[in-house]
N, C-alpha and C. Protein backbone atom coordinates (compact mmCIF):
# COMPACT_ATOMS: atom_id res chain seq x y z
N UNK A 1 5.60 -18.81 62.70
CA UNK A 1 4.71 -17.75 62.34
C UNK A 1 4.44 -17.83 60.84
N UNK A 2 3.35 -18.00 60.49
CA UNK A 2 2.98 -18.00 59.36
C UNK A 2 2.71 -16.52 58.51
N UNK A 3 2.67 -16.06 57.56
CA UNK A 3 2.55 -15.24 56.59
C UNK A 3 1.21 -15.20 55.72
N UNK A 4 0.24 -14.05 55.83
CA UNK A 4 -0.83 -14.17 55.11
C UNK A 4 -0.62 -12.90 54.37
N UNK A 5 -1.20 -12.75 53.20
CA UNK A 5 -1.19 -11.70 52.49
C UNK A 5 -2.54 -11.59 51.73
N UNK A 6 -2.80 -10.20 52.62
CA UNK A 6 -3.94 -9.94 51.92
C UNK A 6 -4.86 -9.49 50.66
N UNK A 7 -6.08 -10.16 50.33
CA UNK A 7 -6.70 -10.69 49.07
C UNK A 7 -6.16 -9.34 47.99
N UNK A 8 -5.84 -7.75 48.56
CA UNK A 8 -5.91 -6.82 47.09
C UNK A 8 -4.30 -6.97 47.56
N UNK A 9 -3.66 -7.23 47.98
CA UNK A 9 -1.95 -7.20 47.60
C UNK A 9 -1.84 -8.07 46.73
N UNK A 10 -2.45 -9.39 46.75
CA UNK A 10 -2.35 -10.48 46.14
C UNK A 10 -3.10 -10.48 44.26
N UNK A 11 -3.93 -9.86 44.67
CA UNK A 11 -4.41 -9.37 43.34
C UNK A 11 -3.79 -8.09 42.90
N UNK A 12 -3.21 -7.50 43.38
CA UNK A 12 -2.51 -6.59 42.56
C UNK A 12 -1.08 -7.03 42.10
N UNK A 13 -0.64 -7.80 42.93
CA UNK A 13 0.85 -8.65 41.99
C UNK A 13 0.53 -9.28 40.96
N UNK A 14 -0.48 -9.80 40.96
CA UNK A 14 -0.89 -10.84 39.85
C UNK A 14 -1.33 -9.69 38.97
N UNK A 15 -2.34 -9.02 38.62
CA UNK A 15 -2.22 -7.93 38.26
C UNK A 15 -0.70 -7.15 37.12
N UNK A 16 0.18 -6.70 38.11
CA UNK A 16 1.29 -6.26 37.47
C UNK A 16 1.60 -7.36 36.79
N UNK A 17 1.75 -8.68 37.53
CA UNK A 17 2.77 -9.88 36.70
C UNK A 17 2.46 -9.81 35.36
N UNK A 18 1.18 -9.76 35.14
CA UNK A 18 0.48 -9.29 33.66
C UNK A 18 1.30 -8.35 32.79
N UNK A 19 0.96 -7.35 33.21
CA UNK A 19 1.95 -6.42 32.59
C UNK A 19 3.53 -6.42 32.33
N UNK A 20 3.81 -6.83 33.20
CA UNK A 20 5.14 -7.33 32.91
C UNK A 20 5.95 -8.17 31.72
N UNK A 21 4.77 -8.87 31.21
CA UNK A 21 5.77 -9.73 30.18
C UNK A 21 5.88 -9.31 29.20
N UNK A 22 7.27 -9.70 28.46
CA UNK A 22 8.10 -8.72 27.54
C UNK A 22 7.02 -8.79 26.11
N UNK A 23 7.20 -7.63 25.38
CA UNK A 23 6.42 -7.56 24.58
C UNK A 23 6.86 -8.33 23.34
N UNK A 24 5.90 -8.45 22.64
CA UNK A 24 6.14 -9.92 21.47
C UNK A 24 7.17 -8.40 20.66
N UNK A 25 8.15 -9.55 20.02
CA UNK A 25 8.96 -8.31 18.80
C UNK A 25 8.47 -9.30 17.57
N UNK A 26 7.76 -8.10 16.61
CA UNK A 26 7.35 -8.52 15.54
C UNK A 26 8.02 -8.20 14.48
N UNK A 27 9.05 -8.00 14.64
CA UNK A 27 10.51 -7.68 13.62
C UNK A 27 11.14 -9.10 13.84
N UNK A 28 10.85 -9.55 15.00
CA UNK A 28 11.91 -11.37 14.60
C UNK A 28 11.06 -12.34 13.86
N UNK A 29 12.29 -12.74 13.46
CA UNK A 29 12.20 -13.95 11.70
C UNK A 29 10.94 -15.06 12.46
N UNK A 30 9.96 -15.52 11.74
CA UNK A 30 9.01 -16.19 12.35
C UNK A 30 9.66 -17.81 11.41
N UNK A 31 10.74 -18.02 11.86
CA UNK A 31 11.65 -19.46 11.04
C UNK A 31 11.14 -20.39 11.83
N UNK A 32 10.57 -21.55 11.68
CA UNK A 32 10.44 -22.74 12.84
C UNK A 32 11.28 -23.78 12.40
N UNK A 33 12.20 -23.90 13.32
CA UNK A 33 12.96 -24.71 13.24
C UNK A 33 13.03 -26.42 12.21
N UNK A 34 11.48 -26.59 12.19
CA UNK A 34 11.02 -27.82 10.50
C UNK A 34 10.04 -27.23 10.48
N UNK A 35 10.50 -27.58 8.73
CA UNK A 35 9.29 -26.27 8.32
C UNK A 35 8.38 -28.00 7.95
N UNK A 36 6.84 -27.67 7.91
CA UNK A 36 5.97 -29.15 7.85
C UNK A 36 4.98 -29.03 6.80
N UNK A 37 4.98 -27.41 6.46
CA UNK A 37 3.95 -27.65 5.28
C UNK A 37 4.90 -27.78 3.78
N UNK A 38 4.18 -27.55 2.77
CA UNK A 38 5.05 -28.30 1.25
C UNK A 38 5.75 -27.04 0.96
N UNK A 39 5.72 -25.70 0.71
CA UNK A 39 6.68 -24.61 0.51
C UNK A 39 7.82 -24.29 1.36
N UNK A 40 8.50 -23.53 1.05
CA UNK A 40 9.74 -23.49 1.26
C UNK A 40 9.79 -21.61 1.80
N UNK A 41 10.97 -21.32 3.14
CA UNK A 41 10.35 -19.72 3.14
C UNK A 41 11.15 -19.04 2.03
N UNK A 42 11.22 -18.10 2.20
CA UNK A 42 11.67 -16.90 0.54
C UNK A 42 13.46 -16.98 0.96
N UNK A 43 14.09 -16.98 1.94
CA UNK A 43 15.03 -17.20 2.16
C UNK A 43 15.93 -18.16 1.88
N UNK A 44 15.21 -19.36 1.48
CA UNK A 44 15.95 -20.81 1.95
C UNK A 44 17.29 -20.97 0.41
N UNK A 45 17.89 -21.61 0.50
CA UNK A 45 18.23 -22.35 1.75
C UNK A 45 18.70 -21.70 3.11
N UNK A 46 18.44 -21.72 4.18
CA UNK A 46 18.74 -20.81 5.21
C UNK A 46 19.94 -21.46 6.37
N UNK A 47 20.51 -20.79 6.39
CA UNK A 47 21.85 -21.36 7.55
C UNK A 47 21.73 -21.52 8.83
N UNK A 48 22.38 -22.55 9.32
CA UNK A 48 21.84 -22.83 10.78
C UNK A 48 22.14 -24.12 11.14
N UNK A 49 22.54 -25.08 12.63
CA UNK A 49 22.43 -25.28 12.91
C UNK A 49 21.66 -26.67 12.68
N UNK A 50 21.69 -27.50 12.01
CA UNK A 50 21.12 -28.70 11.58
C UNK A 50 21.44 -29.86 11.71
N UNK A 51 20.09 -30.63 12.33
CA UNK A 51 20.04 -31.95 13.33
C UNK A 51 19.45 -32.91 12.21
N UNK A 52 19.54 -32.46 11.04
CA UNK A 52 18.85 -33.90 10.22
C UNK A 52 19.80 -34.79 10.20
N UNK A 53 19.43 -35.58 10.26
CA UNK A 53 20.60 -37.09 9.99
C UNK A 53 20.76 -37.03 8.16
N UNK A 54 21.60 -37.65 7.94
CA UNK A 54 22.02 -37.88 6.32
C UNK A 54 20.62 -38.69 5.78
N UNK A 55 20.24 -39.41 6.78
CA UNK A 55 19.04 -40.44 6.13
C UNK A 55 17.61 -39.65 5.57
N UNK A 56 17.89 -38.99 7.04
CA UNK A 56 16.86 -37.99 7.06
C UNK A 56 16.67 -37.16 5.82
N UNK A 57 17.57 -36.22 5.85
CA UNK A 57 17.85 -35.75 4.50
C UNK A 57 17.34 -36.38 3.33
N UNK A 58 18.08 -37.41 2.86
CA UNK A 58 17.67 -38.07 2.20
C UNK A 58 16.16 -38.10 1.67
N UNK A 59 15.75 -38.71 2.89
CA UNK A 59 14.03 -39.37 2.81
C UNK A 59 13.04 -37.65 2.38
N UNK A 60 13.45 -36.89 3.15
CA UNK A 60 12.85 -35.40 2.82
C UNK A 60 13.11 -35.33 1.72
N UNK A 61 14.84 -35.16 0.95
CA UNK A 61 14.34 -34.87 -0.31
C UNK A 61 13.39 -35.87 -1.33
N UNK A 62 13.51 -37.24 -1.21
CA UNK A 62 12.84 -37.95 -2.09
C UNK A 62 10.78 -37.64 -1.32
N UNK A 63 10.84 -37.23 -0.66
CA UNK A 63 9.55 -37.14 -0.50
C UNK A 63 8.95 -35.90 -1.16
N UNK A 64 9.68 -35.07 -1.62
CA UNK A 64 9.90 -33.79 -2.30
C UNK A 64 9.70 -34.23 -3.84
N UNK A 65 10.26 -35.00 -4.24
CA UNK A 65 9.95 -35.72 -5.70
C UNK A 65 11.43 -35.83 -6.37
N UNK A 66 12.07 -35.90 -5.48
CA UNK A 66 13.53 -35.76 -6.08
C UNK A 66 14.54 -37.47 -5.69
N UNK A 67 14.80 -38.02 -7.35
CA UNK A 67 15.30 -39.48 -6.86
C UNK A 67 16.69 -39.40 -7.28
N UNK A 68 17.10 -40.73 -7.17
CA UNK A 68 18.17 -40.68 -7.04
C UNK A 68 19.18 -40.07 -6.33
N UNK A 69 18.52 -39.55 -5.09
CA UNK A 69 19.28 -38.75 -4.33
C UNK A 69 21.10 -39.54 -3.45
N UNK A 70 22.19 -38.72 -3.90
CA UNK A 70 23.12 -39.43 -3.42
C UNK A 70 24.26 -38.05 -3.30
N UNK A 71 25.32 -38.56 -2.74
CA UNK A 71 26.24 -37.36 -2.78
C UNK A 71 26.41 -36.48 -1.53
N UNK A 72 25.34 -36.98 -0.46
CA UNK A 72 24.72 -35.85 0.40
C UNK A 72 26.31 -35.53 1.50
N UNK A 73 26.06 -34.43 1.87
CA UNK A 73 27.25 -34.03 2.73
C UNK A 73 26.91 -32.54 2.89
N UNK A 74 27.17 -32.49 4.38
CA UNK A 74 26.26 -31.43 5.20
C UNK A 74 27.81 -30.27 4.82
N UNK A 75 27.42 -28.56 4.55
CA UNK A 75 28.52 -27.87 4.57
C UNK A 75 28.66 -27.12 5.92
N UNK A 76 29.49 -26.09 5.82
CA UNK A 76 29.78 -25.62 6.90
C UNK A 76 28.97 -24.80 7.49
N UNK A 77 27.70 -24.28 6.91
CA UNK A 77 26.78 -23.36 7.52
C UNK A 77 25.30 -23.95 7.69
N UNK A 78 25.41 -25.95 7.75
CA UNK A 78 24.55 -26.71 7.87
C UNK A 78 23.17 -26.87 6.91
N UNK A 79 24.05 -26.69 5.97
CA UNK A 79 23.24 -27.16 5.01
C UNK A 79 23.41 -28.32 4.53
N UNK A 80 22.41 -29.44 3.86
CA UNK A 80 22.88 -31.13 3.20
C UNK A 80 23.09 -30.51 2.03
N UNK A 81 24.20 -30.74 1.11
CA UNK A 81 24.02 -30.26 -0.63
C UNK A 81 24.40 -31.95 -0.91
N UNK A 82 23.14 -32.20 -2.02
CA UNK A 82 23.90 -33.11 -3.07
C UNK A 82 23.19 -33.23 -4.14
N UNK A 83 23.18 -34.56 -4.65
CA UNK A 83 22.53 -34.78 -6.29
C UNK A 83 21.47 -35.15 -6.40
N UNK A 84 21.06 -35.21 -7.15
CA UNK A 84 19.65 -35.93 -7.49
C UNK A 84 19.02 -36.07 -8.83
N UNK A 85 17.91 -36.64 -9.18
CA UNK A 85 17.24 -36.39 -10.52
C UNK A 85 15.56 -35.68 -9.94
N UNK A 86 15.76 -34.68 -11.24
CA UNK A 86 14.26 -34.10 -10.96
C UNK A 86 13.64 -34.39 -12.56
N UNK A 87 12.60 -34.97 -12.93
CA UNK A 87 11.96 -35.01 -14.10
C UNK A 87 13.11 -35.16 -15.60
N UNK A 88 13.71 -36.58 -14.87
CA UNK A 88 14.88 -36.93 -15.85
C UNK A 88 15.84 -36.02 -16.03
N UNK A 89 16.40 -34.91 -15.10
CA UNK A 89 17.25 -34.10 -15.01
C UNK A 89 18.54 -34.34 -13.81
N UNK A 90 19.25 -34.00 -14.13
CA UNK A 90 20.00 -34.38 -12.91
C UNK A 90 20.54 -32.51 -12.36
N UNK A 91 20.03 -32.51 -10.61
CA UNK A 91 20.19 -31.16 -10.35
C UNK A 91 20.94 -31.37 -8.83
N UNK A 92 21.35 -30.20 -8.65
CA UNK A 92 21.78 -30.13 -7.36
C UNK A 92 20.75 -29.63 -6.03
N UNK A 93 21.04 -30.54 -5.21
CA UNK A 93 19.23 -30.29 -4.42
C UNK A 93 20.07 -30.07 -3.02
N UNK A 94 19.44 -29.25 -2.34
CA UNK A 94 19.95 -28.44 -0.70
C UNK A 94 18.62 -28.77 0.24
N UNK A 95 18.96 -29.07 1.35
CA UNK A 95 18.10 -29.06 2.65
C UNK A 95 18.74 -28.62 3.85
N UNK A 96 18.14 -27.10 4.09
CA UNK A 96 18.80 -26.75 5.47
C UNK A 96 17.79 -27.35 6.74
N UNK A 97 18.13 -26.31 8.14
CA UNK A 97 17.95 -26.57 8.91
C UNK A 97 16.37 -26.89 9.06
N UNK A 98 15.46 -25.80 8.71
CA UNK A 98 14.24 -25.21 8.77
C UNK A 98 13.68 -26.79 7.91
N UNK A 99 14.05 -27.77 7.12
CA UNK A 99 13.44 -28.41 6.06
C UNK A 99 13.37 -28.48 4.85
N UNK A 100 13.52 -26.84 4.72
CA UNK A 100 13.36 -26.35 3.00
C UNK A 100 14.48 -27.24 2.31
N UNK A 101 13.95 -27.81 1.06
CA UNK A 101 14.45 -28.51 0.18
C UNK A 101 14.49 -28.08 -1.19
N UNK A 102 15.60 -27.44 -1.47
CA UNK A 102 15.78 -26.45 -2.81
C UNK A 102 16.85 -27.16 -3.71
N UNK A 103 16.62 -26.22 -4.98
CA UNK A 103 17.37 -26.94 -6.13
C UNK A 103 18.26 -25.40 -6.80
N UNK A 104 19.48 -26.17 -6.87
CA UNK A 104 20.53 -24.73 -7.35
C UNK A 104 20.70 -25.07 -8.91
């Protein structure tokens, strides 16, 4: 025995299903996991969870304008901290999860 359901039951589930989905919360952090444009968010360096490889790291910060980058070693709240030179300076440069690449 087959099952038919008729055309306004069927349009009225679809209908509700609409309504149903949870509403956007515009109080959560809009963080994307790599950040891809050239700024950094107001937070950073930000903690979390981070899948960059050491190389990786690396190559981000020197693409950032920062050489000599060496020293790197991820801490406990996944951030890379290490050295570098910025405009013949030698500074301490951070890359968390998000991308952001900051100088302490």
């Amino acid at each position: 025995m087959r099952f038919v359901m008729p055309a306004a039951a069927a349009a009225t589930l679809i209908a509700f299903s609409a309504f149903a989905q949870p509403a956007a919360n515009n109080n959560a952090p809009s963080n994307p996991a790599v950040k891809t444009t050239e700024g950094n968010n107001p937070g950073a360096p930000a903690s979390g969870a981070n899948s960059f490889t050491e190389g990786q790291a690396k190559a981000r910060m020197e693409a950032r304008g920062y050489a000599s980058v060496s020293g790197l070693a991820k801490d406990n709240q996944g951030i890379w901290r290490g050295k570098a030179m910025q405009n013949g300076k030698a500074v301490n440069v951070t890359l968390d999860y998000q991308g952001n690449v900051t100088v302490n």
